[in-house]
PDB file of N, CA and C in Angstrom:
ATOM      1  N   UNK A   1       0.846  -1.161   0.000  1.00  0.00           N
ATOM      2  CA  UNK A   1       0.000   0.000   0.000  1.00  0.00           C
ATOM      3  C   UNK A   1       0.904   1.240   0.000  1.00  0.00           C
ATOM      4  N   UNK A   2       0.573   2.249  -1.094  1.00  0.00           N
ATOM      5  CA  UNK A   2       1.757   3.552  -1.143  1.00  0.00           C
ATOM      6  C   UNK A   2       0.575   4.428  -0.444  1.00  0.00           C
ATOM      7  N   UNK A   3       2.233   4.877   0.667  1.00  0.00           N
ATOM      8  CA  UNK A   3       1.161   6.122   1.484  1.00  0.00           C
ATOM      9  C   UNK A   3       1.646   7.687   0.646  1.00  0.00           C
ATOM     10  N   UNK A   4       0.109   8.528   0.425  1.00  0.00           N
ATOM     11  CA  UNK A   4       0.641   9.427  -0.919  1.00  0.00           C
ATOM     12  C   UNK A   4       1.299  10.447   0.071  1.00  0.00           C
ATOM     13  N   UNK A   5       2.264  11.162  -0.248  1.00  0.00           N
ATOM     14  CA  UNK A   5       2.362  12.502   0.288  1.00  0.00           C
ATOM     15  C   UNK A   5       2.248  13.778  -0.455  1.00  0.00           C
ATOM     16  N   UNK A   6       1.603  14.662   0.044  1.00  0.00           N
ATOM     17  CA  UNK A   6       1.246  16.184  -0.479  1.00  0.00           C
ATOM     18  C   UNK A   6       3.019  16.759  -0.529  1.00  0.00           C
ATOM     19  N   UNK A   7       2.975  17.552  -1.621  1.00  0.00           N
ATOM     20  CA  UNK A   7       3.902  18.124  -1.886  1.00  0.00           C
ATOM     21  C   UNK A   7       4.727  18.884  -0.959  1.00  0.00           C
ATOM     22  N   UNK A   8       5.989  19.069  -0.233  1.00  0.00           N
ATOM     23  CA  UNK A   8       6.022  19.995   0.484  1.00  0.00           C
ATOM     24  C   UNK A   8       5.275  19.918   1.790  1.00  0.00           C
ATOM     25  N   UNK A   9       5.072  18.539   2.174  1.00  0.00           N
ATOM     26  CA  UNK A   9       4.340  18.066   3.522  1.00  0.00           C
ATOM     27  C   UNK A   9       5.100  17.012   3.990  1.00  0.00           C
ATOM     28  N   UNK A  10       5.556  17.599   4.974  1.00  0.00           N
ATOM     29  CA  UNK A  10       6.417  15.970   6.486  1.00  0.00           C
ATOM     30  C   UNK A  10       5.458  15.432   6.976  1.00  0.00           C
ATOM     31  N   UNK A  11       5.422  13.839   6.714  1.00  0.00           N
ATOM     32  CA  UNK A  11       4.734  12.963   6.919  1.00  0.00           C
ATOM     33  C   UNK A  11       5.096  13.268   8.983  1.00  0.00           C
ATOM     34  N   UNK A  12       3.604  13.353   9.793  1.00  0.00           N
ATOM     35  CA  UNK A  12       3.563  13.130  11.157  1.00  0.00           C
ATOM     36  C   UNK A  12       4.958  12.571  11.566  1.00  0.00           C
ATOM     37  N   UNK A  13       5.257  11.383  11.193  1.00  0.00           N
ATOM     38  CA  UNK A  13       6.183  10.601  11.939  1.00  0.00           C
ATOM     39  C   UNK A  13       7.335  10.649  11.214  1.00  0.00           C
ATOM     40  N   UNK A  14       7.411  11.661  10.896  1.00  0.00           N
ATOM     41  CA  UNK A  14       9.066  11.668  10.656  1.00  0.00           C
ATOM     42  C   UNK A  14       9.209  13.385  11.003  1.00  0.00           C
ATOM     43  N   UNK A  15       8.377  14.233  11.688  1.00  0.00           N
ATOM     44  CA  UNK A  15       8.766  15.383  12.007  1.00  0.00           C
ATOM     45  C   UNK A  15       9.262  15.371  13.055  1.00  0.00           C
ATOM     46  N   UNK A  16      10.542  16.180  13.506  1.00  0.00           N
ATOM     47  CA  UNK A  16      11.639  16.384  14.631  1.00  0.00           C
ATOM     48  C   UNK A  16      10.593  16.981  15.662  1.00  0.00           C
ATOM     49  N   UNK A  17       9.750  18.131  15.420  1.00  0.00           N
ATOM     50  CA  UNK A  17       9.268  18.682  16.347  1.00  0.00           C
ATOM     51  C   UNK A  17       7.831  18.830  15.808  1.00  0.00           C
ATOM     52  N   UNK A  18       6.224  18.484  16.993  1.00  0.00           N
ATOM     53  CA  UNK A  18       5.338  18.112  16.504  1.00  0.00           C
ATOM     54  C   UNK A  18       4.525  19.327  17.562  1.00  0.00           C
ATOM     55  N   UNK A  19       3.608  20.071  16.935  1.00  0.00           N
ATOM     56  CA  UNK A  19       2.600  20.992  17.413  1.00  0.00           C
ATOM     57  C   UNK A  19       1.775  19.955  18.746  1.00  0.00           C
ATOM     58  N   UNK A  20       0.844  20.891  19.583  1.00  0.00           N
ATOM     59  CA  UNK A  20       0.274  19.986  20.116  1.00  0.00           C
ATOM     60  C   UNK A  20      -0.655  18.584  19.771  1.00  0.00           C
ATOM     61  N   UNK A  21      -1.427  19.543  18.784  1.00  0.00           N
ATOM     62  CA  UNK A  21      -2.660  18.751  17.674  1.00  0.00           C
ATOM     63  C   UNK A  21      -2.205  17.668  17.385  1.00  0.00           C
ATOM     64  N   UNK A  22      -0.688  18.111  16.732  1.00  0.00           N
ATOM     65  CA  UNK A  22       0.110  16.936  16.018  1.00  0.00           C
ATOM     66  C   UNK A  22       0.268  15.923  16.803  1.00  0.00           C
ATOM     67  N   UNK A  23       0.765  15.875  18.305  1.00  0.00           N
ATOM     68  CA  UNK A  23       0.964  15.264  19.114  1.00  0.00           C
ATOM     69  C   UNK A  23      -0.215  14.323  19.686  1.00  0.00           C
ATOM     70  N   UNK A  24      -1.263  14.900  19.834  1.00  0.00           N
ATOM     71  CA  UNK A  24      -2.436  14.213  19.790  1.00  0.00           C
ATOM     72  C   UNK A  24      -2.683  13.393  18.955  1.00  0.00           C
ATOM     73  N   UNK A  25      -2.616  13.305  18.102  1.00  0.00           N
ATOM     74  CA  UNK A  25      -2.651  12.689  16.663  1.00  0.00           C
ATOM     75  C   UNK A  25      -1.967  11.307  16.890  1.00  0.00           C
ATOM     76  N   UNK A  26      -0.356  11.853  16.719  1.00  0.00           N
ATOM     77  CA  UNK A  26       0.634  10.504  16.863  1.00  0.00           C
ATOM     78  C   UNK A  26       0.475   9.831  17.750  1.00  0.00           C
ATOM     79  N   UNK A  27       0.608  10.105  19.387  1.00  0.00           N
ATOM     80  CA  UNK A  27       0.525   9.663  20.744  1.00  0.00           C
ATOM     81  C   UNK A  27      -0.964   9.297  21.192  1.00  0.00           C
ATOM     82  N   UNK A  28      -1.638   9.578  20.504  1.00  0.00           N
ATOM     83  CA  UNK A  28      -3.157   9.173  20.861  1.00  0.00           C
ATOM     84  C   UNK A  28      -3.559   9.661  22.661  1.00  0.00           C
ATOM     85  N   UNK A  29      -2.689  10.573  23.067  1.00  0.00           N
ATOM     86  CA  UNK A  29      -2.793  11.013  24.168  1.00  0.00           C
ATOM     87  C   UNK A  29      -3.844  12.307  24.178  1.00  0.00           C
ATOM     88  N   UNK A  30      -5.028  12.731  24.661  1.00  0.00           N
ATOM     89  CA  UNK A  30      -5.878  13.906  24.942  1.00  0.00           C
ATOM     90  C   UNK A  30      -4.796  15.553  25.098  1.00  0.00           C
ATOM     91  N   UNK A  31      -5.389  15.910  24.494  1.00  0.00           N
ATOM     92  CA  UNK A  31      -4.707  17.894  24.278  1.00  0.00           C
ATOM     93  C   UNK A  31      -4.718  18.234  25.862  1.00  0.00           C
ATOM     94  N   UNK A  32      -5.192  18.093  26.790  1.00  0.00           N
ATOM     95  CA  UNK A  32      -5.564  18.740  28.271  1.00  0.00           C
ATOM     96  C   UNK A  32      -4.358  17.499  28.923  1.00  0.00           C
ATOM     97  N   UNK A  33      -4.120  16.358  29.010  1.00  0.00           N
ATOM     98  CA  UNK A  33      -2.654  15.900  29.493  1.00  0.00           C
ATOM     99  C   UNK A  33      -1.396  16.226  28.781  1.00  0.00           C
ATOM    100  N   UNK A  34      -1.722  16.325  27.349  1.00  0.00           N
ATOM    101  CA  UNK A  34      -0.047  16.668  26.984  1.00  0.00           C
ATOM    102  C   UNK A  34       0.513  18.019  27.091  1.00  0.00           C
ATOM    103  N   UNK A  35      -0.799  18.961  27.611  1.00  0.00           N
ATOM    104  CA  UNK A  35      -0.742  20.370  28.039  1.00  0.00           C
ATOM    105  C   UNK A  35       0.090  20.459  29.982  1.00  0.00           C
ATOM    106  N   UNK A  36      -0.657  19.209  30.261  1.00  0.00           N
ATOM    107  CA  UNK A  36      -0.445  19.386  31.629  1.00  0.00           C
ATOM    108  C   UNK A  36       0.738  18.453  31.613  1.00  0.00           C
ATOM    109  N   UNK A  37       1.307  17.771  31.204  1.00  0.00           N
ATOM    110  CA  UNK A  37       2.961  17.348  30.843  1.00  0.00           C
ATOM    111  C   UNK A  37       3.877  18.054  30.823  1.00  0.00           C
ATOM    112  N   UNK A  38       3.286  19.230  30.080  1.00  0.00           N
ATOM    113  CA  UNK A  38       3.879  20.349  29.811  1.00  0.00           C
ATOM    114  C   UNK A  38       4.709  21.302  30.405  1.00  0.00           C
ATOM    115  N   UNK A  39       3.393  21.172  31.439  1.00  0.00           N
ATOM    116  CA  UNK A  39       3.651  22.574  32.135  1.00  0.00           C
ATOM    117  C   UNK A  39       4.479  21.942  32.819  1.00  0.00           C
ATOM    118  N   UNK A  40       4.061  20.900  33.479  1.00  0.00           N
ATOM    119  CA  UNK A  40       4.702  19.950  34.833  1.00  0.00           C
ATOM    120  C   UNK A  40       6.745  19.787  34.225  1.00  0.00           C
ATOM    121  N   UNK A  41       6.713  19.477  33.170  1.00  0.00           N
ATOM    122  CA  UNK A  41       8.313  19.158  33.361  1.00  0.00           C
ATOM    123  C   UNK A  41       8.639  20.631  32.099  1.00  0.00           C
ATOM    124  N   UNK A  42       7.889  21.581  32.428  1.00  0.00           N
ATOM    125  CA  UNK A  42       8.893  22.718  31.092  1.00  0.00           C
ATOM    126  C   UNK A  42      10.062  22.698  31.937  1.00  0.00           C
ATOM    127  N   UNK A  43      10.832  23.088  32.761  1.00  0.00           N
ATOM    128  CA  UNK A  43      11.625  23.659  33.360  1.00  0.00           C
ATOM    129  C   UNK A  43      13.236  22.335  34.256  1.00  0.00           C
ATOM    130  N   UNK A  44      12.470  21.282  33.819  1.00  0.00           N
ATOM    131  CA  UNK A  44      12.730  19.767  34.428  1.00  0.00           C
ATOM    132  C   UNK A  44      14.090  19.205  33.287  1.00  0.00           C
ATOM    133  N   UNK A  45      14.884  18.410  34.240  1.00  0.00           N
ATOM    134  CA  UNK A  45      15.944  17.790  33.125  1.00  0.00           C
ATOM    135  C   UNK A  45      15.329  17.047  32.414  1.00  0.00           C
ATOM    136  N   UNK A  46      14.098  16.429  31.874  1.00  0.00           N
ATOM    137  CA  UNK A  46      13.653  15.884  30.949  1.00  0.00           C
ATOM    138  C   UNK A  46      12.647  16.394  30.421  1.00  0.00           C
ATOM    139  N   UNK A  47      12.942  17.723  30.171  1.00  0.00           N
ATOM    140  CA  UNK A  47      12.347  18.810  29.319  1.00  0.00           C
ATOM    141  C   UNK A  47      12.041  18.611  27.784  1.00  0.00           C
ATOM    142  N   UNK A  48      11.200  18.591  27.140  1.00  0.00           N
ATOM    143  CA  UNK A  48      10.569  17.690  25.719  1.00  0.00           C
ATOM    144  C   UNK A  48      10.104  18.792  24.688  1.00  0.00           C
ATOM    145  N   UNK A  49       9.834  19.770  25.011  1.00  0.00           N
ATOM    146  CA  UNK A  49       9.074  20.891  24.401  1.00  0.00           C
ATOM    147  C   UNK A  49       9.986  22.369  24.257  1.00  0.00           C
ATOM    148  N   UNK A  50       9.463  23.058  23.299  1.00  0.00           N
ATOM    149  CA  UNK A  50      10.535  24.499  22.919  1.00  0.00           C
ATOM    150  C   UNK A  50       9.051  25.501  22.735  1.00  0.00           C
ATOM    151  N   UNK A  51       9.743  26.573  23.690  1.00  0.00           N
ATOM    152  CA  UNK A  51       8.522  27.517  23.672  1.00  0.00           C
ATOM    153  C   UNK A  51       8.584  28.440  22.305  1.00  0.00           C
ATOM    154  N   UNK A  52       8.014  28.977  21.379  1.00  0.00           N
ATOM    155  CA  UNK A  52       8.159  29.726  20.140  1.00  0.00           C
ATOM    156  C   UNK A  52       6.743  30.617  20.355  1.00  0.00           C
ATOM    157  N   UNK A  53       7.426  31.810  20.930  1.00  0.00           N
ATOM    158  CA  UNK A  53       6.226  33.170  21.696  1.00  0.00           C
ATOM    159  C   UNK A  53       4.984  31.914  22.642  1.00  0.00           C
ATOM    160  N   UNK A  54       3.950  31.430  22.534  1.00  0.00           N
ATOM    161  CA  UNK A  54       2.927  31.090  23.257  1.00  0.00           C
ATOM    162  C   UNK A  54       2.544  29.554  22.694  1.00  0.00           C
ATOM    163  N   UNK A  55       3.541  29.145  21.992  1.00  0.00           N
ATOM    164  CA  UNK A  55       3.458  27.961  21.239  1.00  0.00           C
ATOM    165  C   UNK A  55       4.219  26.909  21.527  1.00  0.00           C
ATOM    166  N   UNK A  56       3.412  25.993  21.506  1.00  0.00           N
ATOM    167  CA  UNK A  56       4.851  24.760  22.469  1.00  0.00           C
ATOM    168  C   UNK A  56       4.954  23.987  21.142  1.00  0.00           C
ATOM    169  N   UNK A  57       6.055  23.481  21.311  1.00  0.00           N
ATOM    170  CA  UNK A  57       6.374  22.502  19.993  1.00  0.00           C
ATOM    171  C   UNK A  57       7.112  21.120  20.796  1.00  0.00           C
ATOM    172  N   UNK A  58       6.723  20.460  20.544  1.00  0.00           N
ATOM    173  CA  UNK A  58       7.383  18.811  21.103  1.00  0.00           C
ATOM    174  C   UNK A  58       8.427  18.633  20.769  1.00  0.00           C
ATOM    175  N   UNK A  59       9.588  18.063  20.753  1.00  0.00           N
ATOM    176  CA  UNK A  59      10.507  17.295  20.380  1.00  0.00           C
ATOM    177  C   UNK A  59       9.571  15.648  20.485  1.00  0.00           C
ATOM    178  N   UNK A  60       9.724  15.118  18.898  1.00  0.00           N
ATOM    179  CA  UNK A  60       8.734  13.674  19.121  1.00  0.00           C
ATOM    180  C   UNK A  60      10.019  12.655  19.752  1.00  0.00           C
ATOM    181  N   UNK A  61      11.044  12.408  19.494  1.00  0.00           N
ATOM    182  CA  UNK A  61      11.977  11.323  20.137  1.00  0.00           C
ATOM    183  C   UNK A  61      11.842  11.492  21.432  1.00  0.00           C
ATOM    184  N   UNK A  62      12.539  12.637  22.066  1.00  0.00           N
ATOM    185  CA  UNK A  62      12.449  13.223  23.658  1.00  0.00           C
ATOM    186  C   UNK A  62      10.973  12.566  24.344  1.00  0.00           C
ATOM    187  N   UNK A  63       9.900  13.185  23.474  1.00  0.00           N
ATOM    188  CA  UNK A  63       8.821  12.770  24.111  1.00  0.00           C
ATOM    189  C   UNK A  63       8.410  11.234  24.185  1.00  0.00           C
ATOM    190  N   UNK A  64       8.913  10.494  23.326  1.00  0.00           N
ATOM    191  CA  UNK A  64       8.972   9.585  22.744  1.00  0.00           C
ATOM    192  C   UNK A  64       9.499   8.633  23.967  1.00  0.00           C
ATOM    193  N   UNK A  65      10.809   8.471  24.221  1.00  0.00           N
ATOM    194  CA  UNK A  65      11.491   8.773  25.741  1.00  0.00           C
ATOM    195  C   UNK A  65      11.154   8.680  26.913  1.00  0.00           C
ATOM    196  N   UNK A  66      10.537  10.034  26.960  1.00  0.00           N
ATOM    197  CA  UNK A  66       9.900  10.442  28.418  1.00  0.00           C
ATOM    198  C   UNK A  66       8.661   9.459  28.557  1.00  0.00           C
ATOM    199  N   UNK A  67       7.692   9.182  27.467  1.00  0.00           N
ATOM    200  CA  UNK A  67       6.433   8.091  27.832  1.00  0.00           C
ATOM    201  C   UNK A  67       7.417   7.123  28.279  1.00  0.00           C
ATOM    202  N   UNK A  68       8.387   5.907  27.164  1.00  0.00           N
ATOM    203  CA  UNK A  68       8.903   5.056  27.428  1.00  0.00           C
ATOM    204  C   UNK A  68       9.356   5.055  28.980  1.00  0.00           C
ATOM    205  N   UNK A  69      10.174   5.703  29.579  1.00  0.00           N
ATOM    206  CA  UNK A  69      10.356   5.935  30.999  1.00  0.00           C
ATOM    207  C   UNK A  69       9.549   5.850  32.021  1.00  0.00           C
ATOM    208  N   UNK A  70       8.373   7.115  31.565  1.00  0.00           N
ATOM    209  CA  UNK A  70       7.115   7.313  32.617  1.00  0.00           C
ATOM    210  C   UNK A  70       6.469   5.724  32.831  1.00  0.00           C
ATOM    211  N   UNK A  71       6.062   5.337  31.655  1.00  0.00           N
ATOM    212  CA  UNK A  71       5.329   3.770  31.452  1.00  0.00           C
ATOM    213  C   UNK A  71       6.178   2.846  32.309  1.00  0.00           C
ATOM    214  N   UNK A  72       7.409   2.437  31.849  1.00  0.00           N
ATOM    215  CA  UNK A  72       8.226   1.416  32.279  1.00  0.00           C
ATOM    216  C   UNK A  72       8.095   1.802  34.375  1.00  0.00           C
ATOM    217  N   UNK A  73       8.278   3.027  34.278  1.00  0.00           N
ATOM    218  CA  UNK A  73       8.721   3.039  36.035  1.00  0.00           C
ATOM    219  C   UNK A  73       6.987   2.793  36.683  1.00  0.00           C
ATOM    220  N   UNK A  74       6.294   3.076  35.868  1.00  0.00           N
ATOM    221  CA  UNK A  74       4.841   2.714  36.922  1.00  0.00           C
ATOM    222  C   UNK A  74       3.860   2.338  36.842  1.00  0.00           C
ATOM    223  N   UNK A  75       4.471   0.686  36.392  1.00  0.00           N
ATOM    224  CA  UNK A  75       4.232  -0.550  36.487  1.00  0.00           C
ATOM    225  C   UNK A  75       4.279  -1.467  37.326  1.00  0.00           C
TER     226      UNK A  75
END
């Protein structure tokens, strides 16, 4: 099956850094926790996100990461 791509469009999963929406999307996680993720580690050594004026942007690996971690320890 060929997946089509629009001209001048990064396929979700191969973008370095993913809007919130976007993030919702990939992570299947709700906009109101990956907001409150957010806030909770902006400032934290496993910091995932880049502020651009009022706009958060993900790093997807980092975040990628940080679930893998969060999941594994609380179990």
């Amino acid at each position: 099956m060929a997946i089509k791509i629009e001209k001048g469009k990064i396929p979700i999963w191969e973008k370095y850094m993913l809007t919130v929406d976007e993030a919702v999307q990939y992570f299947g996680i709700g906009e109101k926790k990956i907001r409150m993720l957010i806030s909770e580690h902006l400032n934290s050594e496993c910091c995932f996100t880049v502020q651009v004026g009022c706009k958060s942007l993900i790093n997807r690996k980092k975040f990628e990461a940080f679930l893998d971690q969060t999941t594994s320890t609380s179990i």
